[in-house]
PDB file of N, CA and C in Angstrom:
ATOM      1  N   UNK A   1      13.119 -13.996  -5.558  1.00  0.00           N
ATOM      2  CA  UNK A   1      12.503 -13.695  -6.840  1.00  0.00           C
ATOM      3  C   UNK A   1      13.277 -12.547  -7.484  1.00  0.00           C
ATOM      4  N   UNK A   2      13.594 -12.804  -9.210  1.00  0.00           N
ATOM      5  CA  UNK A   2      14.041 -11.607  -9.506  1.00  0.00           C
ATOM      6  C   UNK A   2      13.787 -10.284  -9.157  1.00  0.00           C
ATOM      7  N   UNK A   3      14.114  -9.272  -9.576  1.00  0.00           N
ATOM      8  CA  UNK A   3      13.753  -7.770  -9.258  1.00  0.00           C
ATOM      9  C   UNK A   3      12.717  -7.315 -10.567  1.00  0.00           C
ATOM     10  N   UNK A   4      13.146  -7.963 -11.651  1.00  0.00           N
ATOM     11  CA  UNK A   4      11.911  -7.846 -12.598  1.00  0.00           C
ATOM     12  C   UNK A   4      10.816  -8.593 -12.836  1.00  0.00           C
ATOM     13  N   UNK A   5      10.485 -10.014 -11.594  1.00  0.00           N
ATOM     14  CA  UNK A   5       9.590 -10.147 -12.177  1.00  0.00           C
ATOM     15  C   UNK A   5       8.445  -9.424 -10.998  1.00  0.00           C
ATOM     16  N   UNK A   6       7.255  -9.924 -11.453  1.00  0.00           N
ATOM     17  CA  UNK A   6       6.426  -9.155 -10.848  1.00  0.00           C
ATOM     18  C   UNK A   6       5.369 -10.082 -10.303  1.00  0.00           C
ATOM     19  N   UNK A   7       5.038  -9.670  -8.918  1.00  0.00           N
ATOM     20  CA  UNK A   7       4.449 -10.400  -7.755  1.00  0.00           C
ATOM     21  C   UNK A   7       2.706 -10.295  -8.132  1.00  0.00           C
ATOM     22  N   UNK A   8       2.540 -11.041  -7.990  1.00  0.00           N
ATOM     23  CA  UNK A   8       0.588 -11.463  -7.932  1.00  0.00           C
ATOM     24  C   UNK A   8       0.211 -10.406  -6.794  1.00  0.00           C
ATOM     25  N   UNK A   9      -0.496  -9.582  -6.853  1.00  0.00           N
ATOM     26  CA  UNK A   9      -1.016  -9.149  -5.740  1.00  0.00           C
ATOM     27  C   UNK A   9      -2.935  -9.209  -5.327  1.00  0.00           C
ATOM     28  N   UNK A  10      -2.460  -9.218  -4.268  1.00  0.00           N
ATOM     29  CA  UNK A  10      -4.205 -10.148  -3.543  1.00  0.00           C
ATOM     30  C   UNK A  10      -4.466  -8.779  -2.603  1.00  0.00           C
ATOM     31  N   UNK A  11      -5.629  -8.768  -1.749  1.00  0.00           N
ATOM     32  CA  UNK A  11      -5.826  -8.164  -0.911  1.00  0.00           C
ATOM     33  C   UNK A  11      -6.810  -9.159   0.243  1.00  0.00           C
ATOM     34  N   UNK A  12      -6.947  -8.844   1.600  1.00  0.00           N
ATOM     35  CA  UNK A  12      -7.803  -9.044   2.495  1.00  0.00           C
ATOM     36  C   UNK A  12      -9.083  -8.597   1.920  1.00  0.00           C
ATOM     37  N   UNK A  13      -9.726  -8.920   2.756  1.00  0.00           N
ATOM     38  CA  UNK A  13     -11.279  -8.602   2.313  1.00  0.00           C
ATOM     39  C   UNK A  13     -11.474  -7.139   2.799  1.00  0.00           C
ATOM     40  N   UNK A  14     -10.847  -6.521   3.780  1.00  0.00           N
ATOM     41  CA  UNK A  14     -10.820  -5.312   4.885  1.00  0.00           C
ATOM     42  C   UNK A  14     -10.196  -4.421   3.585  1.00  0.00           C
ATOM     43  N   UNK A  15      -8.639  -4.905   3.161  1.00  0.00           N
ATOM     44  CA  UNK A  15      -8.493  -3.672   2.120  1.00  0.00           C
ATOM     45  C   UNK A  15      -8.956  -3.511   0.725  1.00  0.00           C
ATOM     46  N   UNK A  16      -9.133  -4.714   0.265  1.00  0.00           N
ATOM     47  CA  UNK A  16     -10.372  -4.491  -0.953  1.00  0.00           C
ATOM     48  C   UNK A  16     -11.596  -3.604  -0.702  1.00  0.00           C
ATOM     49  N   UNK A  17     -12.269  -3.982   0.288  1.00  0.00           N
ATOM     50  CA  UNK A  17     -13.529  -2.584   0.624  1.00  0.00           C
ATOM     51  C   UNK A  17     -12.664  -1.414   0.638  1.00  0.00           C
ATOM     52  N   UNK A  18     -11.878  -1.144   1.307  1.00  0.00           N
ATOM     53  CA  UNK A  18     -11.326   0.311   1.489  1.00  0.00           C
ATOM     54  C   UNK A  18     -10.713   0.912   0.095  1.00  0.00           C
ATOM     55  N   UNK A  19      -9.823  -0.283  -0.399  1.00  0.00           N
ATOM     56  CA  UNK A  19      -9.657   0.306  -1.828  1.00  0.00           C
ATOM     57  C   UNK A  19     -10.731   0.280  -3.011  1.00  0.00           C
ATOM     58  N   UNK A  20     -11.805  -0.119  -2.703  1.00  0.00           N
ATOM     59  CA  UNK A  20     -13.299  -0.153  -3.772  1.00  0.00           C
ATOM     60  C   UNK A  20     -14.117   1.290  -3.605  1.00  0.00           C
ATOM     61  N   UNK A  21     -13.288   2.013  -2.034  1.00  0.00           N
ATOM     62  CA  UNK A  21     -13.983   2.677  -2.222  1.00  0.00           C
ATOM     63  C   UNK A  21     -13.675   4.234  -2.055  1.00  0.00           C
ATOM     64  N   UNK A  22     -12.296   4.011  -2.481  1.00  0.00           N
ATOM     65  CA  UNK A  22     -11.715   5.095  -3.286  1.00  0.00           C
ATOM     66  C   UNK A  22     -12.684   5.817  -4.224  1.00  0.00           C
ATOM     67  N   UNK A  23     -11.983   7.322  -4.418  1.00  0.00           N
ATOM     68  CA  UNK A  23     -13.203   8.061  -5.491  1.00  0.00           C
ATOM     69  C   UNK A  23     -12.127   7.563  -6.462  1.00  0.00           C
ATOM     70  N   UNK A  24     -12.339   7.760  -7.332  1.00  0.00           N
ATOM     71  CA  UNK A  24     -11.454   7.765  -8.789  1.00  0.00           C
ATOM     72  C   UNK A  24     -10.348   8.039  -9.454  1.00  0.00           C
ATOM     73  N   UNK A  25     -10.065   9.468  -8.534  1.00  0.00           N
ATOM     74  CA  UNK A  25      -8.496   9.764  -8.652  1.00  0.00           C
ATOM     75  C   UNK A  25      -7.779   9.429  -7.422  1.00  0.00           C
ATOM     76  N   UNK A  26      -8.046   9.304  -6.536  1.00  0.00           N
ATOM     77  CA  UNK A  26      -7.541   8.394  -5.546  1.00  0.00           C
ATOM     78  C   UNK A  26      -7.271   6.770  -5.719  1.00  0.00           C
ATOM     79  N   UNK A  27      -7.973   6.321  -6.131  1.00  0.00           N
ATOM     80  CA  UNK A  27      -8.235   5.447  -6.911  1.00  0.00           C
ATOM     81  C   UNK A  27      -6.749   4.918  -8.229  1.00  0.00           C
ATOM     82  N   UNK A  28      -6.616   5.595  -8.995  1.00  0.00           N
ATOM     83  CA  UNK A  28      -6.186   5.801 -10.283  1.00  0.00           C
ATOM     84  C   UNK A  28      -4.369   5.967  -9.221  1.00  0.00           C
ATOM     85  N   UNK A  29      -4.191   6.655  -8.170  1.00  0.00           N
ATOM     86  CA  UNK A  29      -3.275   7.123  -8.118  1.00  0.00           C
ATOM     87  C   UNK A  29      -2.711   6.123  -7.008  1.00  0.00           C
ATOM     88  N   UNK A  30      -3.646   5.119  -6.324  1.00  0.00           N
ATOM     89  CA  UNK A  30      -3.440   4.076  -5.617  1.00  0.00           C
ATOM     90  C   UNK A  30      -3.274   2.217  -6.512  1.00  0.00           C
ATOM     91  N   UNK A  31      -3.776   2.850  -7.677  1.00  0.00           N
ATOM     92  CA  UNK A  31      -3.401   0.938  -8.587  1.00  0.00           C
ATOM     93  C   UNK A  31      -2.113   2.029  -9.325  1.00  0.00           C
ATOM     94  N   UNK A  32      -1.637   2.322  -9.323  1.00  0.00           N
ATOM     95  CA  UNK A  32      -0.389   3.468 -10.283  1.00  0.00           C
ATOM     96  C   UNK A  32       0.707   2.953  -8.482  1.00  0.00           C
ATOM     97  N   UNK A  33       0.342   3.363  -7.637  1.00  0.00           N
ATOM     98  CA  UNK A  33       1.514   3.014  -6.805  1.00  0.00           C
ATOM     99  C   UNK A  33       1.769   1.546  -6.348  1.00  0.00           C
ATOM    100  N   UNK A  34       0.477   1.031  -6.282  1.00  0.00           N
ATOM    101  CA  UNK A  34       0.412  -0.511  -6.198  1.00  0.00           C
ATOM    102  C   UNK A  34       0.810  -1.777  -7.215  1.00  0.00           C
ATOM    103  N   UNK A  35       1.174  -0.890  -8.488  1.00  0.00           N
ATOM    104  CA  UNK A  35       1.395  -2.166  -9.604  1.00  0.00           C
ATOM    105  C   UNK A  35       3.238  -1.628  -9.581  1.00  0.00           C
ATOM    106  N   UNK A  36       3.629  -0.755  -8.997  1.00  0.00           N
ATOM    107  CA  UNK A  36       5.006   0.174  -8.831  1.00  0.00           C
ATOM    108  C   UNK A  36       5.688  -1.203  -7.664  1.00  0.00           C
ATOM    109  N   UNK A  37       5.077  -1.237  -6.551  1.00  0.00           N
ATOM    110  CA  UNK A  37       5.191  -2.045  -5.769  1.00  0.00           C
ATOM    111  C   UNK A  37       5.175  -4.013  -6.262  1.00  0.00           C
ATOM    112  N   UNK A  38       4.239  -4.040  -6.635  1.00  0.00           N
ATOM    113  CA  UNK A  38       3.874  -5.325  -7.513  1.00  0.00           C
ATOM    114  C   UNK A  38       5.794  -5.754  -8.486  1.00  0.00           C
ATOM    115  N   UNK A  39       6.489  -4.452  -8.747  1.00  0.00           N
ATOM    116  CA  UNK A  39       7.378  -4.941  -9.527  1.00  0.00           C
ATOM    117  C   UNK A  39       8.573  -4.736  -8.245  1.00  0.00           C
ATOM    118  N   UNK A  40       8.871  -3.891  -7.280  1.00  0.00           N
ATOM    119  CA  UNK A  40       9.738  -4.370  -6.124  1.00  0.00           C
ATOM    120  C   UNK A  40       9.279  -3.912  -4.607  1.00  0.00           C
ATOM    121  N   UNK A  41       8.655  -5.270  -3.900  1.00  0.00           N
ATOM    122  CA  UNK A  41       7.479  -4.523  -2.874  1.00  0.00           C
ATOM    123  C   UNK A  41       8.982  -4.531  -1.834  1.00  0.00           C
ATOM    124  N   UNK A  42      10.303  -4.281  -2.259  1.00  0.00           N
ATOM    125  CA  UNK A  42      10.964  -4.186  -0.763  1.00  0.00           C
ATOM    126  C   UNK A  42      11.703  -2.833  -1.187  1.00  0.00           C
ATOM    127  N   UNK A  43      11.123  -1.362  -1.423  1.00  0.00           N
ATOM    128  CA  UNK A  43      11.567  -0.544  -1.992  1.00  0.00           C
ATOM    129  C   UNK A  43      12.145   0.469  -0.615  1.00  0.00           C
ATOM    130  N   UNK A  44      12.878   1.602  -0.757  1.00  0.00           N
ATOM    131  CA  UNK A  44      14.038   1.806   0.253  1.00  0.00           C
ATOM    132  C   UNK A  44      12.751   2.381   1.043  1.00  0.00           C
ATOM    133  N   UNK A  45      11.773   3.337   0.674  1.00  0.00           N
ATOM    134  CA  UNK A  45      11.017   4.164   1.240  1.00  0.00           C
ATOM    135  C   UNK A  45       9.584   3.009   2.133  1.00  0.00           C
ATOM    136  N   UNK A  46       9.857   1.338   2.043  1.00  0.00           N
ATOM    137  CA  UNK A  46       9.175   1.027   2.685  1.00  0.00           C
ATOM    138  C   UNK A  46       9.989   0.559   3.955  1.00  0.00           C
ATOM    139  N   UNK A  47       8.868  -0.390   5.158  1.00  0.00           N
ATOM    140  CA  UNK A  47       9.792  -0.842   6.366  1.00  0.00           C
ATOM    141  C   UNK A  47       9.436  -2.065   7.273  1.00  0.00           C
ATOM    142  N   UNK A  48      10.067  -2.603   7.241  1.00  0.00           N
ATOM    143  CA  UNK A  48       9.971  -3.549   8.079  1.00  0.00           C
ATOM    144  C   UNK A  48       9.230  -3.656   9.396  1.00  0.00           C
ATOM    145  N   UNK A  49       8.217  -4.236   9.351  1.00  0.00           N
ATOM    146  CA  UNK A  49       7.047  -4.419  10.437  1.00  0.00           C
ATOM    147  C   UNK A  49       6.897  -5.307  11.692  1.00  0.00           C
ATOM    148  N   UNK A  50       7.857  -6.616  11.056  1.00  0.00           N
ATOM    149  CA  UNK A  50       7.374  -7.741  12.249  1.00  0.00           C
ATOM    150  C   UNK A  50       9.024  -8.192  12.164  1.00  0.00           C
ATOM    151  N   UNK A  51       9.124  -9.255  12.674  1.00  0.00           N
ATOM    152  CA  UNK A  51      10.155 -10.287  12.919  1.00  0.00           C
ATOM    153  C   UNK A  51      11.366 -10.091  11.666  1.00  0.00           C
ATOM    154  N   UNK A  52      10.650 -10.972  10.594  1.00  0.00           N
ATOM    155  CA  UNK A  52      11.543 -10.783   9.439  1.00  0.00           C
ATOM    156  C   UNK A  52      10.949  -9.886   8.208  1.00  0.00           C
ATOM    157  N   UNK A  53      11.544 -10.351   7.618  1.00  0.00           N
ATOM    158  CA  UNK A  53      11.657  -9.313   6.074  1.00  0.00           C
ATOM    159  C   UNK A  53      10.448  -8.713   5.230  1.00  0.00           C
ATOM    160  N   UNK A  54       9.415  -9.732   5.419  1.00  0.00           N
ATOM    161  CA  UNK A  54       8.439  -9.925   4.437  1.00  0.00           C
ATOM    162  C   UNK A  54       7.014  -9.239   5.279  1.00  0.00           C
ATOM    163  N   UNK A  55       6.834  -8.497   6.250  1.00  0.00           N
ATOM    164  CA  UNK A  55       5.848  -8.113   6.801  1.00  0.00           C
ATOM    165  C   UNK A  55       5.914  -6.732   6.946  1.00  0.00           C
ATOM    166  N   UNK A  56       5.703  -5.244   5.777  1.00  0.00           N
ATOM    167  CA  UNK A  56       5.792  -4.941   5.735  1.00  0.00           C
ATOM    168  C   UNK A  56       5.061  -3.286   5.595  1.00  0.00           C
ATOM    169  N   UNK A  57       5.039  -2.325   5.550  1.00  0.00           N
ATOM    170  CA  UNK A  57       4.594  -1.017   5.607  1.00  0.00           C
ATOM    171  C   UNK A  57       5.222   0.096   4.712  1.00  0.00           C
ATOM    172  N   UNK A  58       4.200   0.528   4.019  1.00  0.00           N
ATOM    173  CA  UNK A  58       4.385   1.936   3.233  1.00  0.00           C
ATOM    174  C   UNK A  58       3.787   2.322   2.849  1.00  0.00           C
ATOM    175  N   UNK A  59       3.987   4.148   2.840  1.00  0.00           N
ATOM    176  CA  UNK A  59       2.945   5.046   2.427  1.00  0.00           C
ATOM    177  C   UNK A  59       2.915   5.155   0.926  1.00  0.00           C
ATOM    178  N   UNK A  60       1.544   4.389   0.331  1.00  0.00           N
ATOM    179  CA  UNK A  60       1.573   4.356  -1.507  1.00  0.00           C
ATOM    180  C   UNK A  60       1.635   5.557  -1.948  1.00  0.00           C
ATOM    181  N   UNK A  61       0.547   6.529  -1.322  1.00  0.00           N
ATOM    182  CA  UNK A  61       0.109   7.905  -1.867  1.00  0.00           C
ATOM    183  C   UNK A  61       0.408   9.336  -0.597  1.00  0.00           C
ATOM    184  N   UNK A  62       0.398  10.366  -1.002  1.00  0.00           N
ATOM    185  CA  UNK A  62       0.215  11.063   0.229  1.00  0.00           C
ATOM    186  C   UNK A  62      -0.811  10.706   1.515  1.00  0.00           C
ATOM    187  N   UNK A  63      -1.836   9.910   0.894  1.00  0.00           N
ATOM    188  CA  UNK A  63      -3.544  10.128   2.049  1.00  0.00           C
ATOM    189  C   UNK A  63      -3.086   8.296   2.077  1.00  0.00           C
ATOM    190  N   UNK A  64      -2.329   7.581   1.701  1.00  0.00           N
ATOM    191  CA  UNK A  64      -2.402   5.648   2.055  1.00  0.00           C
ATOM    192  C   UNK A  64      -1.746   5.498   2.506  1.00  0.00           C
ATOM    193  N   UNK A  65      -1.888   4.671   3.597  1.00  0.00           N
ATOM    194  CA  UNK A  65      -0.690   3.753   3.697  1.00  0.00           C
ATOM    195  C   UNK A  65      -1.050   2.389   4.120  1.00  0.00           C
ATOM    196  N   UNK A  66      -0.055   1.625   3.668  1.00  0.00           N
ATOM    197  CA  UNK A  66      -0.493  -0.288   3.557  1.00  0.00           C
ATOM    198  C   UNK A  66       0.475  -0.372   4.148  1.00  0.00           C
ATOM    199  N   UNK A  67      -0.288  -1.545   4.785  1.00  0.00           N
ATOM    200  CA  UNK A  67       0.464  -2.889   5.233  1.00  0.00           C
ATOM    201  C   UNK A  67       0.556  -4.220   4.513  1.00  0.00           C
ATOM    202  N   UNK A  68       1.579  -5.018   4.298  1.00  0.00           N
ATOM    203  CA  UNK A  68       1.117  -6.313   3.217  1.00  0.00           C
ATOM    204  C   UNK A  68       2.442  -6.562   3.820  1.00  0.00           C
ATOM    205  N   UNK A  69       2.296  -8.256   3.484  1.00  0.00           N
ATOM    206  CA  UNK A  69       3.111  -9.227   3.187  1.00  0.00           C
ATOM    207  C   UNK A  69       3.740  -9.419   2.040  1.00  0.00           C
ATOM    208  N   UNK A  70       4.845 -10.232   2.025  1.00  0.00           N
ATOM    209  CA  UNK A  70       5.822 -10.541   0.891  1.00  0.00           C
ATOM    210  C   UNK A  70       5.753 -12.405   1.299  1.00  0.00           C
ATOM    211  N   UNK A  71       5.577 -13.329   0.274  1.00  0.00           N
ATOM    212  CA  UNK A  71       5.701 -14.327   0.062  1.00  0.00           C
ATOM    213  C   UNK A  71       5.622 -14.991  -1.537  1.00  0.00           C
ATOM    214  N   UNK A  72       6.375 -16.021  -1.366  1.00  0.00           N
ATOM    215  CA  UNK A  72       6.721 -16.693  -2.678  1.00  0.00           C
ATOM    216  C   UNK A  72       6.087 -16.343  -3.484  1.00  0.00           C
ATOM    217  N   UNK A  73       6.528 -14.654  -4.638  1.00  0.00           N
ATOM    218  CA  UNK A  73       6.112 -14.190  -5.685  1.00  0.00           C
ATOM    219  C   UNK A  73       4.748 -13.395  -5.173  1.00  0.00           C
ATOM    220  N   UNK A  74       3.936 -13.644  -4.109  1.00  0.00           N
ATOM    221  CA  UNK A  74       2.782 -13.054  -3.835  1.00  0.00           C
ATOM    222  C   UNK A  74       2.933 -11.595  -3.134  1.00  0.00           C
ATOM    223  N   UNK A  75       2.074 -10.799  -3.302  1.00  0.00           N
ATOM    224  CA  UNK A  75       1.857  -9.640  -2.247  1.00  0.00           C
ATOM    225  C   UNK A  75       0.842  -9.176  -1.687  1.00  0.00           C
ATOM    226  N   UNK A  76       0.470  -9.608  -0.764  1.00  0.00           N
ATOM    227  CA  UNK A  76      -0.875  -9.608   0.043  1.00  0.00           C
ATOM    228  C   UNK A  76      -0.886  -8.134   0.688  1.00  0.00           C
ATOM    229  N   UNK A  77      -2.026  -7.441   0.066  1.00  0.00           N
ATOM    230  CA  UNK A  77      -2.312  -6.332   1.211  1.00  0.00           C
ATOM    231  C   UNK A  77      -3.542  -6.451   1.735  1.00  0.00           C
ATOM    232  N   UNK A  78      -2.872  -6.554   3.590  1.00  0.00           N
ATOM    233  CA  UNK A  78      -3.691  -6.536   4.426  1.00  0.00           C
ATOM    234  C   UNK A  78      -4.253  -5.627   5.077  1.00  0.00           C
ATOM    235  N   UNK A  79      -3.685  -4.151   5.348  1.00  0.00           N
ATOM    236  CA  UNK A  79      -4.901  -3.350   5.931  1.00  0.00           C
ATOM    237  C   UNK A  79      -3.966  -2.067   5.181  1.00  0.00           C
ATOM    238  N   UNK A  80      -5.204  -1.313   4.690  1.00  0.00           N
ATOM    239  CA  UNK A  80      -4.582   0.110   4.342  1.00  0.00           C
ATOM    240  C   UNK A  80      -5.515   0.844   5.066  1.00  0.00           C
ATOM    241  N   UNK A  81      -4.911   2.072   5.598  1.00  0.00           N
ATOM    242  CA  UNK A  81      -5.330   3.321   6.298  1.00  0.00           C
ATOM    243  C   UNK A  81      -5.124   4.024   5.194  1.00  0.00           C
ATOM    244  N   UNK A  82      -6.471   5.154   5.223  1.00  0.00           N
ATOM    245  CA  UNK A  82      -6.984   6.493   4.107  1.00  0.00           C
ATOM    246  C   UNK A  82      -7.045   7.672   4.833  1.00  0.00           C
ATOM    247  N   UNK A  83      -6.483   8.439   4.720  1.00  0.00           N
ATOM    248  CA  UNK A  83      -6.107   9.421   5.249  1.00  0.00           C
ATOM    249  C   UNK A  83      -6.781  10.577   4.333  1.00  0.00           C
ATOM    250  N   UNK A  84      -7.762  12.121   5.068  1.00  0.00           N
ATOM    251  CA  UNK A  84      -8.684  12.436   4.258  1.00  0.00           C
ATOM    252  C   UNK A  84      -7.887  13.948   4.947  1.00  0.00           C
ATOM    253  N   UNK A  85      -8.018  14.887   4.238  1.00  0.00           N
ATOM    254  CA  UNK A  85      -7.827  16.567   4.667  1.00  0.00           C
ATOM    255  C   UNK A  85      -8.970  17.184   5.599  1.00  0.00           C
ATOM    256  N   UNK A  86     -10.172  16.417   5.025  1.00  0.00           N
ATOM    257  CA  UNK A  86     -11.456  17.299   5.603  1.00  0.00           C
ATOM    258  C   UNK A  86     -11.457  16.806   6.839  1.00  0.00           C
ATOM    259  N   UNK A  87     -10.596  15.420   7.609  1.00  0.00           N
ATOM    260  CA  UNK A  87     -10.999  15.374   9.188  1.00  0.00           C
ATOM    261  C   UNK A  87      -9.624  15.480  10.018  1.00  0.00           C
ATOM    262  N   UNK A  88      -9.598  16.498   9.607  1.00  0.00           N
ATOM    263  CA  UNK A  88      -8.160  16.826  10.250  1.00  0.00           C
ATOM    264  C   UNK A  88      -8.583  18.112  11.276  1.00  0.00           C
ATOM    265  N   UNK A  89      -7.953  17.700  12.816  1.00  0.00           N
ATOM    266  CA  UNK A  89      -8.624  18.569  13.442  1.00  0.00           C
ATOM    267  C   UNK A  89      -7.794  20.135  13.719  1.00  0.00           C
ATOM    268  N   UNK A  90      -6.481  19.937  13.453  1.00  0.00           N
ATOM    269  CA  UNK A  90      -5.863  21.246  13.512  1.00  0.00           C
ATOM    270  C   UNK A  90      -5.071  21.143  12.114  1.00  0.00           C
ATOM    271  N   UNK A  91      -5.575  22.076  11.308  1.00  0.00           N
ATOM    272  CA  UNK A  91      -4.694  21.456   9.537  1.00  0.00           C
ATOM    273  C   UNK A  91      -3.460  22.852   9.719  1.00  0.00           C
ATOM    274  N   UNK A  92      -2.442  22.405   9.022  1.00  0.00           N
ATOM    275  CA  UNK A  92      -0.889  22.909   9.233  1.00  0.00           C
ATOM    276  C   UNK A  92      -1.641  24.031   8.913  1.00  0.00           C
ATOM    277  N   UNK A  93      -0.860  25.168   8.938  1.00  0.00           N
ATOM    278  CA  UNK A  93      -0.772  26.921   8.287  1.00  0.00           C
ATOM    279  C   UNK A  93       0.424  27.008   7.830  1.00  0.00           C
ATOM    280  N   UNK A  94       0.561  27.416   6.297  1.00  0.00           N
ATOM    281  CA  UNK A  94       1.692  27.735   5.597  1.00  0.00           C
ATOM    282  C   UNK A  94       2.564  28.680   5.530  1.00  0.00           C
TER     283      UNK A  94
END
């Protein structure tokens, strides 16, 4: 598929709940990295997961990161992990 056009993207039922239930700016800052992806989901900062090409991993936001597939024009994301500050059990010191 070209590099400009842009892939349909779907989700599992697992990351639709998780992304529904984003607050708002989390939210806002996760469809902003996801429609980024939607136009080239094989970008340098993502990586290769399984066998071949199309099963893939990257961190959208500082606190996301997805997993999804690549197939004919589609982009399926199947599980995203949310990553929160408040359950962090030893947080860095600056």
């Amino acid at each position: 598929m070209p590099h400009e056009d842009i892939y349909v993207v779907l989700y599992t039922e697992p990351a639709a709940r998780d992304r529904d239930r984003l607050d708002p700016v989390r939210r806002a800052a996760f469809d902003k990295a996801v429609a980024i992806l939607a136009r080239d989901p094989y970008p340098e900062v993502s990586r290769s997961i399984g066998i071949g090409d199309q099963d893939r991993e990257i961190r959208l936001t500082s606190q996301i990161v997805a997993e999804y597939m690549v197939s004919r024009g589609r982009l399926l994301l199947v599980m995203l992990r949310i990553f929160d500050d408040a359950d962090i059990l030893l947080p860095e010191e600056n």
